[in-house]
Protein backbone atom coordinates (compact mmCIF):
# COMPACT_ATOMS: atom_id res chain seq x y z
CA UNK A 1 11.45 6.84 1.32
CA UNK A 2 12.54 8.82 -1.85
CA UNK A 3 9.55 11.29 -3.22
CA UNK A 4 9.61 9.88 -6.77
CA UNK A 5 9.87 6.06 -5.46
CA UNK A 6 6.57 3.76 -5.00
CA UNK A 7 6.74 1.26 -1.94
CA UNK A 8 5.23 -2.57 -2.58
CA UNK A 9 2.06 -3.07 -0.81
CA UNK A 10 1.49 -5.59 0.75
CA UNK A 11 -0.22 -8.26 -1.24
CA UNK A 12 0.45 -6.85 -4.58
CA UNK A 13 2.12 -9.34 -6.27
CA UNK A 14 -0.33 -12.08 -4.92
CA UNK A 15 -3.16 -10.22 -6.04
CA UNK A 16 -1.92 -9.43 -9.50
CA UNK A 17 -1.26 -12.79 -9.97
CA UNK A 18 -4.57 -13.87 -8.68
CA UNK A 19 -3.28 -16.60 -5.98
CA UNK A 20 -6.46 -18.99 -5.10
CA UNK A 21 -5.29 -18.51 -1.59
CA UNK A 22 -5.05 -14.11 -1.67
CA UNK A 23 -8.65 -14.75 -3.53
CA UNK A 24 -10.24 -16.49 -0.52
CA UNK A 25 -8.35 -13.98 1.98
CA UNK A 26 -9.70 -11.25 -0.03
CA UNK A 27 -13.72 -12.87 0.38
CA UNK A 28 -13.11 -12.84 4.39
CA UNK A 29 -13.22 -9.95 6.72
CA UNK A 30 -9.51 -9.04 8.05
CA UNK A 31 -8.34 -10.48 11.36
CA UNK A 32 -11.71 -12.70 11.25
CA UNK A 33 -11.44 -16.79 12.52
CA UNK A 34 -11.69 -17.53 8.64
CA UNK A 35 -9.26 -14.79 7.51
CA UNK A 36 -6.44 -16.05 9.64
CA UNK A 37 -7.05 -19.51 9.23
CA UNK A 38 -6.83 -19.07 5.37
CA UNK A 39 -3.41 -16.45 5.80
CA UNK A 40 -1.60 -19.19 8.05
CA UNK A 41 -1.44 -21.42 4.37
CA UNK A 42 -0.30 -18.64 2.91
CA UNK A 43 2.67 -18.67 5.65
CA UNK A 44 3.19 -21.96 5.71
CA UNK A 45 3.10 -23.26 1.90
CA UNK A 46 2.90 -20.47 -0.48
CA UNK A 47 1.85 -21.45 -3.89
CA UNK A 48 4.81 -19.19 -5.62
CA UNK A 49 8.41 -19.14 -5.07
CA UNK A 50 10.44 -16.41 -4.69
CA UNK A 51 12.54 -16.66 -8.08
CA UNK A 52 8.47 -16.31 -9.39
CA UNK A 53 7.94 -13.00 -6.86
CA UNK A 54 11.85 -11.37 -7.64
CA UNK A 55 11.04 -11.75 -11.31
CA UNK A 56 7.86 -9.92 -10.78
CA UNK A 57 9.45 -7.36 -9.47
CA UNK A 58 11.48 -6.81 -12.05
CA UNK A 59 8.82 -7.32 -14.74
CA UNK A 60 6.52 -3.73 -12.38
CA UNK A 61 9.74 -2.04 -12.66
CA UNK A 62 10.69 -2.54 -8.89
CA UNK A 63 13.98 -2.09 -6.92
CA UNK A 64 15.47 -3.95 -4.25
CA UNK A 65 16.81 -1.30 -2.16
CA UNK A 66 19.01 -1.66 1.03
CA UNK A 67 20.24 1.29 2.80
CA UNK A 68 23.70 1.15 3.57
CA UNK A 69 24.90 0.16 7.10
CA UNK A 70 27.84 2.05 9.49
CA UNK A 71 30.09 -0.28 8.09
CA UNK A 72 29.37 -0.08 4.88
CA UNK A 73 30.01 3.83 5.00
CA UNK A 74 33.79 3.66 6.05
């Protein structure tokens, strides 16, 4: 990672944007019953789309980096 980057954390967006679902995780000890029974909604039928979490992004000043492959390079 570049020194004067900042990674995502995990979460961030969903907390920022105070999901119902991130609030309940949030309430429940990690890897508890409750915890993972709550985080497998979050898998299965998120509340925000991604054209909601990319503009996000954008709005915190993120980048979508990739680093270049082999191929990419000739």
């Amino acid at each position: 990672m570049l020194s004067n980057f900042t990674e995502y954390k995990r979460r961030e967006f969903c907390n920022d944007v105070k999901c119902p679902v991130q609030m309940e995780l949030n309430k429940q000890p990690e890897k508890s019953e409750a915890y993972e029974r709550i985080r497998k909604s979050c898998i299965t039928a998120c509340c925000y789309t991604t054209y909601q979490f990319h503009h996000w992004l954008i709005e915190k000043g993120y980048l979508i980096l990739k680093p270049k492959t082999s191929t990419e390079t000739r």
